[in-house]
Structures are given as C-alpha cells and as structure tokens.
Protein backbone atom coordinates (compact mmCIF):
# COMPACT_ATOMS: atom_id res chain seq x y z
CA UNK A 1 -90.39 14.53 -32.83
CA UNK A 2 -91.17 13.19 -29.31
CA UNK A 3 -90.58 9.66 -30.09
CA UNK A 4 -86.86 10.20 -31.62
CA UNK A 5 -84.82 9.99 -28.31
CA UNK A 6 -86.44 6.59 -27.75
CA UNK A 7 -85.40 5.26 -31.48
CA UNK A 8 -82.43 6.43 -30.86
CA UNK A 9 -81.91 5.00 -27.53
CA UNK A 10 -83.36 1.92 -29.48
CA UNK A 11 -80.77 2.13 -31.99
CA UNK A 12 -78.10 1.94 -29.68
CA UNK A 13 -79.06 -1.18 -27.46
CA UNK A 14 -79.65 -2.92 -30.34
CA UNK A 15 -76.07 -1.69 -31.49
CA UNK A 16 -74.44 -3.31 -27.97
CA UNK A 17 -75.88 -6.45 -28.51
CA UNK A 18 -73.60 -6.92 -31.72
CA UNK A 19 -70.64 -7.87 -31.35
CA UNK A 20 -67.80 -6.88 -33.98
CA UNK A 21 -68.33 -9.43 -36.66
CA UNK A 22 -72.05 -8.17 -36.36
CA UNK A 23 -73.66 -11.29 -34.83
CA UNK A 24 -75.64 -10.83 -31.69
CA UNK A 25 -74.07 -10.99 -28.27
CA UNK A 26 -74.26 -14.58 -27.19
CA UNK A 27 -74.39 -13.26 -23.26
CA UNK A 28 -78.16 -11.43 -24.69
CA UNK A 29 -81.58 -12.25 -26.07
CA UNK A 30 -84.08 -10.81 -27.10
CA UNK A 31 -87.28 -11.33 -24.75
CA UNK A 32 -90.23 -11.36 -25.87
CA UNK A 33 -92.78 -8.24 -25.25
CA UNK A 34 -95.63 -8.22 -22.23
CA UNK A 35 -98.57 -7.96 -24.17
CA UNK A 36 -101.94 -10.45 -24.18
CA UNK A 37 -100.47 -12.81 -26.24
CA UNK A 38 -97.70 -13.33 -23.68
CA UNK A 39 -99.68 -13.32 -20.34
CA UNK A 40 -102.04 -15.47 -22.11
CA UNK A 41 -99.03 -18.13 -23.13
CA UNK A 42 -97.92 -17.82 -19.37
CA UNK A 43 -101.34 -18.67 -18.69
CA UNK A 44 -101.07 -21.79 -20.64
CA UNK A 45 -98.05 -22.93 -19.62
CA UNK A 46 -98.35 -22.90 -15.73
CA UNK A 47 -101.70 -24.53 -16.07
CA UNK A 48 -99.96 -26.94 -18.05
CA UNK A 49 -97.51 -27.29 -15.26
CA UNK A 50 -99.73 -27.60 -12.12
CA UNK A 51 -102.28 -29.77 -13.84
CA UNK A 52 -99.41 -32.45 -15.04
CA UNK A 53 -97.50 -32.06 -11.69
CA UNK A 54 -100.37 -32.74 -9.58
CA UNK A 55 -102.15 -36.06 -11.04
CA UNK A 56 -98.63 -37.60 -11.63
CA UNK A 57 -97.30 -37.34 -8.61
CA UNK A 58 -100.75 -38.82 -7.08
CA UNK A 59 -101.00 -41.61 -9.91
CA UNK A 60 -97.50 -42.48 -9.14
CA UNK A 61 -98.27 -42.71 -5.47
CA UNK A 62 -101.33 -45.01 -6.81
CA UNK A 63 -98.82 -47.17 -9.00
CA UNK A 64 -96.89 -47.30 -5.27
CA UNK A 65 -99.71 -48.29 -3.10
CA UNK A 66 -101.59 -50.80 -5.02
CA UNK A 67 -99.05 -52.98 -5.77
CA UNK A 68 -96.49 -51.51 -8.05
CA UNK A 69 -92.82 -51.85 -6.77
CA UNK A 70 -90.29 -51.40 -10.24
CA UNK A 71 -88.47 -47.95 -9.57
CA UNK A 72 -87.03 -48.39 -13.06
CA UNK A 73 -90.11 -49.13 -14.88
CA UNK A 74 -91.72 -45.95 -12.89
CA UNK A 75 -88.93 -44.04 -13.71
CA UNK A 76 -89.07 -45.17 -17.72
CA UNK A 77 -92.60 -43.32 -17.81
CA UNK A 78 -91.81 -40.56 -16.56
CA UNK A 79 -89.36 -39.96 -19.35
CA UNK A 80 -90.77 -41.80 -22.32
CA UNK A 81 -93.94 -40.32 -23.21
CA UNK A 82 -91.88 -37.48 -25.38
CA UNK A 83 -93.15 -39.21 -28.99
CA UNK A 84 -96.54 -38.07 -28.40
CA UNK A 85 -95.09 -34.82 -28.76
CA UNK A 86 -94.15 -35.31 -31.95
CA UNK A 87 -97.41 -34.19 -33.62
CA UNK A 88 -97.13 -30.86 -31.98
CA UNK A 89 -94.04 -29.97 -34.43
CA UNK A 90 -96.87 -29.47 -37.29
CA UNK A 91 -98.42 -26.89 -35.80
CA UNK A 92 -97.83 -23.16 -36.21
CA UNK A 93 -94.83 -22.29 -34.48
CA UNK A 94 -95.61 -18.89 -33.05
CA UNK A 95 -92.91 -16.27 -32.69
CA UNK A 96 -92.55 -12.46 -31.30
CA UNK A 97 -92.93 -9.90 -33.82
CA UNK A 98 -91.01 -7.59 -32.17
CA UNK A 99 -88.29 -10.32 -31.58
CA UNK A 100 -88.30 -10.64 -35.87
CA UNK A 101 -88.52 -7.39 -36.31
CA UNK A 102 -85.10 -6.25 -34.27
CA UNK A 103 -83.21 -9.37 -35.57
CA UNK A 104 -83.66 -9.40 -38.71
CA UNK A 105 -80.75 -7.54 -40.20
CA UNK A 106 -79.02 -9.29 -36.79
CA UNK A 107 -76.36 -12.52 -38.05
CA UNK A 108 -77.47 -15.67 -35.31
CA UNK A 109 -74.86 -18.57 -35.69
CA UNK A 110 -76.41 -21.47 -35.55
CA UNK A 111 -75.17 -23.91 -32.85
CA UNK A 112 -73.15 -26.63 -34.62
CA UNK A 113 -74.48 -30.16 -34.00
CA UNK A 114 -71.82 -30.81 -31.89
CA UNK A 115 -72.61 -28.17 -29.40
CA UNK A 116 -76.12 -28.97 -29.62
CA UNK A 117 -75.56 -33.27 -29.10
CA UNK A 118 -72.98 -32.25 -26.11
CA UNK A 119 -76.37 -30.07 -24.22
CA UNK A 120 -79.14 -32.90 -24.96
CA UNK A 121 -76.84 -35.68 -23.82
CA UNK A 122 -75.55 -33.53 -20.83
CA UNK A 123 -79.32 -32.68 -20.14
CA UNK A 124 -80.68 -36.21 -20.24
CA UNK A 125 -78.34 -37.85 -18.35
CA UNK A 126 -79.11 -35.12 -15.60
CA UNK A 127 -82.93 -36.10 -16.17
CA UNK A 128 -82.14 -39.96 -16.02
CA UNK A 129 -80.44 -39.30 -12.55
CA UNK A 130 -83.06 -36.99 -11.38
CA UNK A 131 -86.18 -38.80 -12.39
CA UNK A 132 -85.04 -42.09 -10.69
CA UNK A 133 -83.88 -40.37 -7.39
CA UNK A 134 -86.92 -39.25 -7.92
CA UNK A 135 -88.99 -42.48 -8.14
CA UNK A 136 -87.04 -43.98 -5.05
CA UNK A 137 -88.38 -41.04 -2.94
CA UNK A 138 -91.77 -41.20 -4.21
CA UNK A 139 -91.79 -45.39 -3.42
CA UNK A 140 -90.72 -45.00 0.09
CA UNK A 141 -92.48 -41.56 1.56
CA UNK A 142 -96.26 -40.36 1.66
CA UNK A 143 -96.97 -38.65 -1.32
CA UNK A 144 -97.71 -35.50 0.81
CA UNK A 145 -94.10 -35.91 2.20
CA UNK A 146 -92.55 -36.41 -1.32
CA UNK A 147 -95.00 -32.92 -2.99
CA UNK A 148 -93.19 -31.23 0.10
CA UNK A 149 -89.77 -31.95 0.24
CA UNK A 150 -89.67 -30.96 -3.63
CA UNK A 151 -89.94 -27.09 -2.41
CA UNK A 152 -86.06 -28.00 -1.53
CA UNK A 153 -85.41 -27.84 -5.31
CA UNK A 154 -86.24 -24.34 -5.87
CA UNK A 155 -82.91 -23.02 -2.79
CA UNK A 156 -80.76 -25.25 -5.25
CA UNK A 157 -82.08 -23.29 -8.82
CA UNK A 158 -81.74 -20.32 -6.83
CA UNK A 159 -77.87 -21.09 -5.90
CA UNK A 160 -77.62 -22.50 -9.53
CA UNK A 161 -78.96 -19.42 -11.00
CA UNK A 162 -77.00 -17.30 -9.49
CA UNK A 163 -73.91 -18.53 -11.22
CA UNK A 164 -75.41 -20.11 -14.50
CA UNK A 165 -77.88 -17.30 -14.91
CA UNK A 166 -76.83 -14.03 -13.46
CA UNK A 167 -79.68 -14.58 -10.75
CA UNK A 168 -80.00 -11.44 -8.51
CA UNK A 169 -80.62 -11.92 -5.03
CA UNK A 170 -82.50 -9.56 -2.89
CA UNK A 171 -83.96 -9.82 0.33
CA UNK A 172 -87.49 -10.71 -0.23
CA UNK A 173 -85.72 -13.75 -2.50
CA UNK A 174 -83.91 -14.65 0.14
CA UNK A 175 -86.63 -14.75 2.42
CA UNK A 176 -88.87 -16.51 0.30
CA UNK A 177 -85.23 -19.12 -0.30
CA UNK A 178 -85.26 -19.63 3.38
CA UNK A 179 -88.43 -19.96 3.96
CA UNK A 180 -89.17 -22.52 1.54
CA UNK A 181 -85.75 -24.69 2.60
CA UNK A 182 -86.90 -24.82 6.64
CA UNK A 183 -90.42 -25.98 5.31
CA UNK A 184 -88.83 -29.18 3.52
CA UNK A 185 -86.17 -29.53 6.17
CA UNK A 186 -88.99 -29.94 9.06
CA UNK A 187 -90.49 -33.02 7.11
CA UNK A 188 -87.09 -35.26 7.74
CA UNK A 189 -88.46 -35.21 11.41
CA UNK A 190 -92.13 -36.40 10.34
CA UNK A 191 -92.27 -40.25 9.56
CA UNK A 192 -96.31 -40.41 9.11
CA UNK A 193 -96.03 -43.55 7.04
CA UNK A 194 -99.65 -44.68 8.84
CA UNK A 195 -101.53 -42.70 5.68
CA UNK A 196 -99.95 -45.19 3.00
CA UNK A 197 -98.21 -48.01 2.64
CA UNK A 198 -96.19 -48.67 6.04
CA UNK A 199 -92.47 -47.97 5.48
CA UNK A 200 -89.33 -48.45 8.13
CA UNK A 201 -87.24 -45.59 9.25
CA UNK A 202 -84.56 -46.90 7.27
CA UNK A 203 -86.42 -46.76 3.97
CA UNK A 204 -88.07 -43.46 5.31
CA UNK A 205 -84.51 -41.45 5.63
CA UNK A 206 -83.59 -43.46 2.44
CA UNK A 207 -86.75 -41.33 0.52
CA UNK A 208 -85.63 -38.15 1.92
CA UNK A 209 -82.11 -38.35 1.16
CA UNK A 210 -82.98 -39.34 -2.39
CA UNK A 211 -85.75 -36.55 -2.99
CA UNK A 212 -83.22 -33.90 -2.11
CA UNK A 213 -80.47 -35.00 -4.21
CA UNK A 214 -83.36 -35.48 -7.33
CA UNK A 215 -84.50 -31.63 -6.51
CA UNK A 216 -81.00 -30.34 -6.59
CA UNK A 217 -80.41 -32.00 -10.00
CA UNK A 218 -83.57 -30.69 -10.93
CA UNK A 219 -82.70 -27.54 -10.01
CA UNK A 220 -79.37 -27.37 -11.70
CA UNK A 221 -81.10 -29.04 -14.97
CA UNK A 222 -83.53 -25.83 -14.82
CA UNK A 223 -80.99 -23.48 -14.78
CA UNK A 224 -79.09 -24.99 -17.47
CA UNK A 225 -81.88 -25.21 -19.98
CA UNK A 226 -82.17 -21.10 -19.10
CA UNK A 227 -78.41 -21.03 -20.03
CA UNK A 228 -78.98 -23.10 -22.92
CA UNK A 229 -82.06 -20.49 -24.21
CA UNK A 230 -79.93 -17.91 -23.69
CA UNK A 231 -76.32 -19.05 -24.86
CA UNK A 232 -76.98 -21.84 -27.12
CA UNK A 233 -80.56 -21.46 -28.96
CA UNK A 234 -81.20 -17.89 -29.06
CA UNK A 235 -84.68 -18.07 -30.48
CA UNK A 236 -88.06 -18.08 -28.62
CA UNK A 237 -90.13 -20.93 -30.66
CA UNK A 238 -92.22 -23.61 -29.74
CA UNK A 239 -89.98 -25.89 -31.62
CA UNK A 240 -87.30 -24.95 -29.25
CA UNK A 241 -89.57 -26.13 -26.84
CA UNK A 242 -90.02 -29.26 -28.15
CA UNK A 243 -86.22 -29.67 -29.07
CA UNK A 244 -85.68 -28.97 -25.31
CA UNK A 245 -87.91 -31.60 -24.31
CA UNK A 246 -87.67 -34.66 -26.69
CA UNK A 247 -84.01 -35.22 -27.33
CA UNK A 248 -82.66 -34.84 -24.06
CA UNK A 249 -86.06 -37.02 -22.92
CA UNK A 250 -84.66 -39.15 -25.57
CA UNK A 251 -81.15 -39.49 -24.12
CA UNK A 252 -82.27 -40.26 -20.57
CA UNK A 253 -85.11 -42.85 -22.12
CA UNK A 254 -82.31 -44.98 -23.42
CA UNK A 255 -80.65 -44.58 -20.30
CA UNK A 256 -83.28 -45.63 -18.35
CA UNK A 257 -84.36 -48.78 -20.28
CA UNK A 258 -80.55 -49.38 -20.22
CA UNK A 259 -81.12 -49.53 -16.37
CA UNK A 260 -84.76 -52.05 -16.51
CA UNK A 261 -82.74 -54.02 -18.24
CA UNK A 262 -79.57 -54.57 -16.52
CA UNK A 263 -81.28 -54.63 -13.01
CA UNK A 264 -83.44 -57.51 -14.08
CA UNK A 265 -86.32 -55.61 -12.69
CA UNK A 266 -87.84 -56.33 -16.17
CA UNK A 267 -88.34 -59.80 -15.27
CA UNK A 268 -90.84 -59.16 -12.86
CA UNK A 269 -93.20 -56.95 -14.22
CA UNK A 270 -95.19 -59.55 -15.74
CA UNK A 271 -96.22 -60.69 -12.21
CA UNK A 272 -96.38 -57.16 -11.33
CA UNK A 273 -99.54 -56.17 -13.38
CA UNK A 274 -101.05 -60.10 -12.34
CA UNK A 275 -100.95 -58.92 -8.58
CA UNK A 276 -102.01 -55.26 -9.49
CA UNK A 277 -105.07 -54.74 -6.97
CA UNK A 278 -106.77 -52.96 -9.63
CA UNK A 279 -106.43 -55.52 -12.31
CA UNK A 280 -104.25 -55.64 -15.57
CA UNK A 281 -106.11 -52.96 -17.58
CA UNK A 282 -106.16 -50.06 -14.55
CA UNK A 283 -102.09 -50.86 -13.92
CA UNK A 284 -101.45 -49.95 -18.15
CA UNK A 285 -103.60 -46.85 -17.83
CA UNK A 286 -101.93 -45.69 -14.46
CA UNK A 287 -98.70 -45.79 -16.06
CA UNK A 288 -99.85 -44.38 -19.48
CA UNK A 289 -101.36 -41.33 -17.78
CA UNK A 290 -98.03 -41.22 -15.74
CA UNK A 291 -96.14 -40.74 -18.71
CA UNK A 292 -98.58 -38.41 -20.57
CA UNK A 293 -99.18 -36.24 -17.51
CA UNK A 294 -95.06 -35.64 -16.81
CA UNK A 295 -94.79 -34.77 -20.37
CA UNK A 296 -98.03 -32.34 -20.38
CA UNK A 297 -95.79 -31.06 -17.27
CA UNK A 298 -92.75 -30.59 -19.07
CA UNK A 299 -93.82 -28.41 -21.80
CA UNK A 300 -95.19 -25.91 -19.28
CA UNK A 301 -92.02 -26.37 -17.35
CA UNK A 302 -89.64 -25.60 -20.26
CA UNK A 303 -92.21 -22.92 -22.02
CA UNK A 304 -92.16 -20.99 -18.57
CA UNK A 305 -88.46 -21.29 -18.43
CA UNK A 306 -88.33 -19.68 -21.95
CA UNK A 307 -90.66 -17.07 -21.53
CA UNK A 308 -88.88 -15.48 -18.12
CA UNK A 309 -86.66 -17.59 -15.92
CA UNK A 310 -85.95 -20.90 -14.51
CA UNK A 311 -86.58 -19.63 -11.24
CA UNK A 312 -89.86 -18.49 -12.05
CA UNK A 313 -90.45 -21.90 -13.63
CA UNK A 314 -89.53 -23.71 -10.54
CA UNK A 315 -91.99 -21.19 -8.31
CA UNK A 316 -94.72 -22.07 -9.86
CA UNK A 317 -93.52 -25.64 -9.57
CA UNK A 318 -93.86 -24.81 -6.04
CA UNK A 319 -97.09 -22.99 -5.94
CA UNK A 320 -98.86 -26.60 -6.28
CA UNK A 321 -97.16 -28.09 -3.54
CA UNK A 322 -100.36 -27.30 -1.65
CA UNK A 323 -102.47 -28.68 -4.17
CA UNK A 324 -101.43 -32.43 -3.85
CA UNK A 325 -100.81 -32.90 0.13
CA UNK A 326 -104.51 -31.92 -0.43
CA UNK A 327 -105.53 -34.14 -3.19
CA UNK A 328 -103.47 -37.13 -1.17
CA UNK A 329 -105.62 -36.34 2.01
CA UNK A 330 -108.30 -37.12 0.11
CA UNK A 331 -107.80 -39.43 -2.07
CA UNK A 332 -104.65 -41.85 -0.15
CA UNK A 333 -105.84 -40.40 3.59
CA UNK A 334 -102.44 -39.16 3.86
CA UNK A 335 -102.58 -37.13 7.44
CA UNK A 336 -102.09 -34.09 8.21
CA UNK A 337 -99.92 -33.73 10.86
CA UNK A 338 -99.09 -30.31 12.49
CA UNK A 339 -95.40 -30.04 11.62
CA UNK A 340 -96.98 -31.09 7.99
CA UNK A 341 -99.36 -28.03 8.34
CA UNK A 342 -96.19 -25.57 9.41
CA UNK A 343 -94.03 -27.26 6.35
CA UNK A 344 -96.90 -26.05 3.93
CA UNK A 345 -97.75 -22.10 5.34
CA UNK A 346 -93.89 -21.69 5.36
CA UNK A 347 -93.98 -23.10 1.48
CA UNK A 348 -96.72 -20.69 1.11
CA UNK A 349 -95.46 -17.70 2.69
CA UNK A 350 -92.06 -18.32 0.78
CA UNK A 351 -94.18 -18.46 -2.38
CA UNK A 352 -95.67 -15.06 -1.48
CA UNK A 353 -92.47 -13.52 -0.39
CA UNK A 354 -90.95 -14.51 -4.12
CA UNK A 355 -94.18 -13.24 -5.78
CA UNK A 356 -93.94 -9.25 -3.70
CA UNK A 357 -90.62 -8.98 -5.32
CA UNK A 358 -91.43 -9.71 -9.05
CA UNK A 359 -94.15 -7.17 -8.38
CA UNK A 360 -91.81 -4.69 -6.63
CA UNK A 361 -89.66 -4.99 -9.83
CA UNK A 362 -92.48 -4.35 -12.10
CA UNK A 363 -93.52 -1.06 -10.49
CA UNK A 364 -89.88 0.03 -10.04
CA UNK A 365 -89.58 -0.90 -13.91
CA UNK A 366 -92.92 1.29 -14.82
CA UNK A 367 -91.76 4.44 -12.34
CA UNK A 368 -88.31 4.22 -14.49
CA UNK A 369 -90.25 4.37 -17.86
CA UNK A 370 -91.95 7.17 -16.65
C-alpha cells in the first residue's frame, strides 16, 4: 500500500510526456537510471575522453615540431579515423531497462531521413570548420598554450546551452564560467614560443584568434548534438553513438579532403614525410595514432553528452587541460611561465566550482526524495 502514491505519481509523468496523438513529448527523454551500470559507463567514457584528448593534442604538437607543416592533412586525421568504428556496430548495443520498460506502450516517430541528413551535414560542416581552426592554432602556439586556451570553449557551450538546451545558470556555474574564460584570456598576453618551434607575434595572435573561434564552434556543435539526443533521436544506444560520430565525421571528411585538394597542399606531402626528422615510418604512425586517438576521444565525448549533458561533456574536456601543459613540459620543454601557472589554478578552481554545484544538486535532489 505504501508504494501506490509513487505509481501513481509514476503514472502521471509518464502521462505528460504524451502528447495527444500518444507519441512522446519531443521537448522530453527518458534518462537513463544512476545505478553501477551507469557510473561505470561514465567511467568509461571520460577515460575515453582524457586519454584520446591528451596524446593527440601532444602527437599533433609532435607532427608540428618535427617537421610537419600541412594544416589540411592534420586536420583530415583528425576527422577520418571514423571507419575503424565500424566494427563496434556488431557488438551488443546496451540499453536502459527502465528506459524499455516505460516506453514500450510509448509511439517514438522515427526521424525521417531528411531530418536526420539535414543534422549530420549541419554537424560536419561545423566539425570541418572547427577541426581546421583548430589545426591552425595548434601549428602556430605551444601546445601548453593551445590545451589552455581550449577551456574558452566550455563559456561558449555554456551560452549555447542555455538557449539550445534549457541550461540553468546558477552562481557557482557562473563562477566556475568566469573563472575558466579569464584563465584562457590571460594566455593572449603570454608569447613563450622559446619551448617549441619559434613563432612571430603575428602568427602567435593568428593561433589565438583561431583557437577561440574553433572552441566556440565546438561548443555550439556540443550543444547541438544534446539537442539532437533529445529532439531528434530519442533513444539512449550505443548505435546512436556511433551514428553521432561517423556520418557527420563522414560529412566533414569529404569536406576536408575537398580542402587538401584544392589548396594544393597535397602536393607537398610527399617531401613532407622525406624531411620528417623522425623518418618516413614514425611520420605514418604519428598521424595514424592522431586519427585513432581523436576518434577514441570522440566516443567518450558524445557517450558523455548522451548520458547527462553537453556541458558536463565539455567539463571533463576541461578537467585534462592540466594533464597536457604537463605532459608538454616534459616531453616538448614547453615552460612554465607564471601567468601560465595562474591560467591553469583558475582552470582548476573553475573546474571545482562547476563540480560543488552538480553535487549541491544531488543532495538537494536526495533531501526532496526524502
């Protein structure tokens, strides 16, 4: 007898999100529960993102600074590793139980194909534009530079969000928004070229300019792939997951080689791998890992963007910011400079600040059940 108010309170959520021809509510979906299974996919899927994140962004830096110079062609792999994907459609797709078990006498319209080519094209041409911004940054700052001024990306999913994905702002987000915008904002005064490759001022402001323009199309992709989980798809699979990824990787692959092409960089590349300082066989693996690592990257991206938010997606793309100016001090002797040092606690305190407030909301949400 206890448990009847809370089928019945059951009953009639389930009840609002039909709407009168008895589909479900295309503004709702159903998410999927906290138990193991779910922490333990989270767990997955920010590794996942961290691990592909961090030893691209230095192997690009690598492709950079030992004699690599094609933006196009580094921009190609970070897009066209998606077939190795492929594979991963044969295995069990795993779905929530509880998710089945509510929807089933639910009616979901399938998107038409129309709706669905009009999001991967929009969504790969967004990914063409942001992955070769991108790889013009990346060519022309230190990579410790480049890993911070990425933070920038998660104040434009935040302003995205708020419009594309009902994003509620309180002060503790705010904060952490703040916080993490100052930290990339200092780095525009810090030209500590020395570590790398030498670049001019010129090219130096050039790399900025074009990082923050890539992380506010990143930003605004994120949010749209949330919008498209929640408006378009409507189903928490991993073969929406890999739909996500390959045909709007797809799109923006064709794009790309479109662009290798036409620039005649394509010409050159021949000569490239000759003069490669760590011969012909290291330069192929460098950009093979490249692309294998950015897609290993982008299924933790897009799973963690499924499972709870694009903004919670793009934290954790922050969280490893301090993981590569690290790896680059060691590894490319990047300095650390103080404003560099400042730039990273404020990315880390913003990271905090973000983190209190999904835990405030938890406990609020357990005092309410109670």
């Amino acid at each position: 007898m206890g448990e009847a108010p809370e089928i019945q309170l059951q009953i009639l959520v389930e009840e609002d999100k039909l709407d009168e021809n008895g589909s479900i509510n295309q503004s709702t979906i159903t998410t999927r529960p906290r138990n193991y299974t779910w922490w333990l996919l989270m767990a997955i899927y920010t590794f996942f993102l961290l691990a592909g994140q961090s030893v691209a962004t230095l192997l690009g830096r690598l492709y950079y600074d030992k004699g690599g110079n094609s933006n196009w062609l580094a921009t190609f792999v970070q897009i066209a590793g998606f077939p190795i994907l492929t594979p991963l459609y044969y295995l069990p797709s795993y779905n929530s139980s509880s998710q089945d078990t509510k929807n089933s006498n639910m009616k979901i319209n399938p998107p038409s194909v129309l709706v669905l080519s009009g999001m991967y094209v929009g969504l790969g041409v967004l990914l063409a534009a942001s992955c070769r911004l991108y790889s013009v940054g990346l060519s022309d700052l230190p990579v410790s530079t480049f890993s911070l001024i990425c933070a920038s990306q998660l104040a434009f999913n935040a302003f995205f969000s708020f419009f594309l994905n009902s994003q509620k702002f309180t002060p503790f987000i705010i904060n952490s928004l703040v916080l993490l915008t100052i930290s990339a904002t200092l780095l525009v005064f810090q030209n500590d070229s020395s570590g790398s490759t030498p670049v001019s001022k010129g090219k130096y402001a050039m790399g900025f300019l074009c990082t923050v323009a890539a992380s506010a199309g990143y930003g605004l992709m994120l949010s749209l792939t949330q919008f498209c989980f929640q408006k378009v798809m409507k189903k928490q699979t991993f073969k929406v997951v890999l739909d996500m990824i390959i045909y709007p990787s797809l799109v923006a692959t064709l794009i790309i080689f479109v662009g290798l092409f036409a620039s005649g960089e394509w010409k050159g590349l021949d000569k490239e791998m000759e003069g490669f300082k760590l011969g012909k066989s290291s330069y192929v693996n460098v950009l093979v890992w490249i692309a294998i690592c950015w897609q290993v990257f982008s299924i933790g991206a897009v799973g963690l963007i499924m499972e709870a938010s694009s903004l919670f997606s793009n934290v954790i793309s922050t969280l490893g910011l301090p993981i590569i100016p690290v790896l680059a001090r060691v590894f490319f002797h990047d300095p650390m400079t103080g404003i560099k040092v400042i730039s990273m606690v404020l990315a880390i305190w913003g990271f905090v600040s973000y983190v209190y407030q999904h835990y405030l909301d938890d406990r609020n949400s357990g005092i309410r059940k109670v």
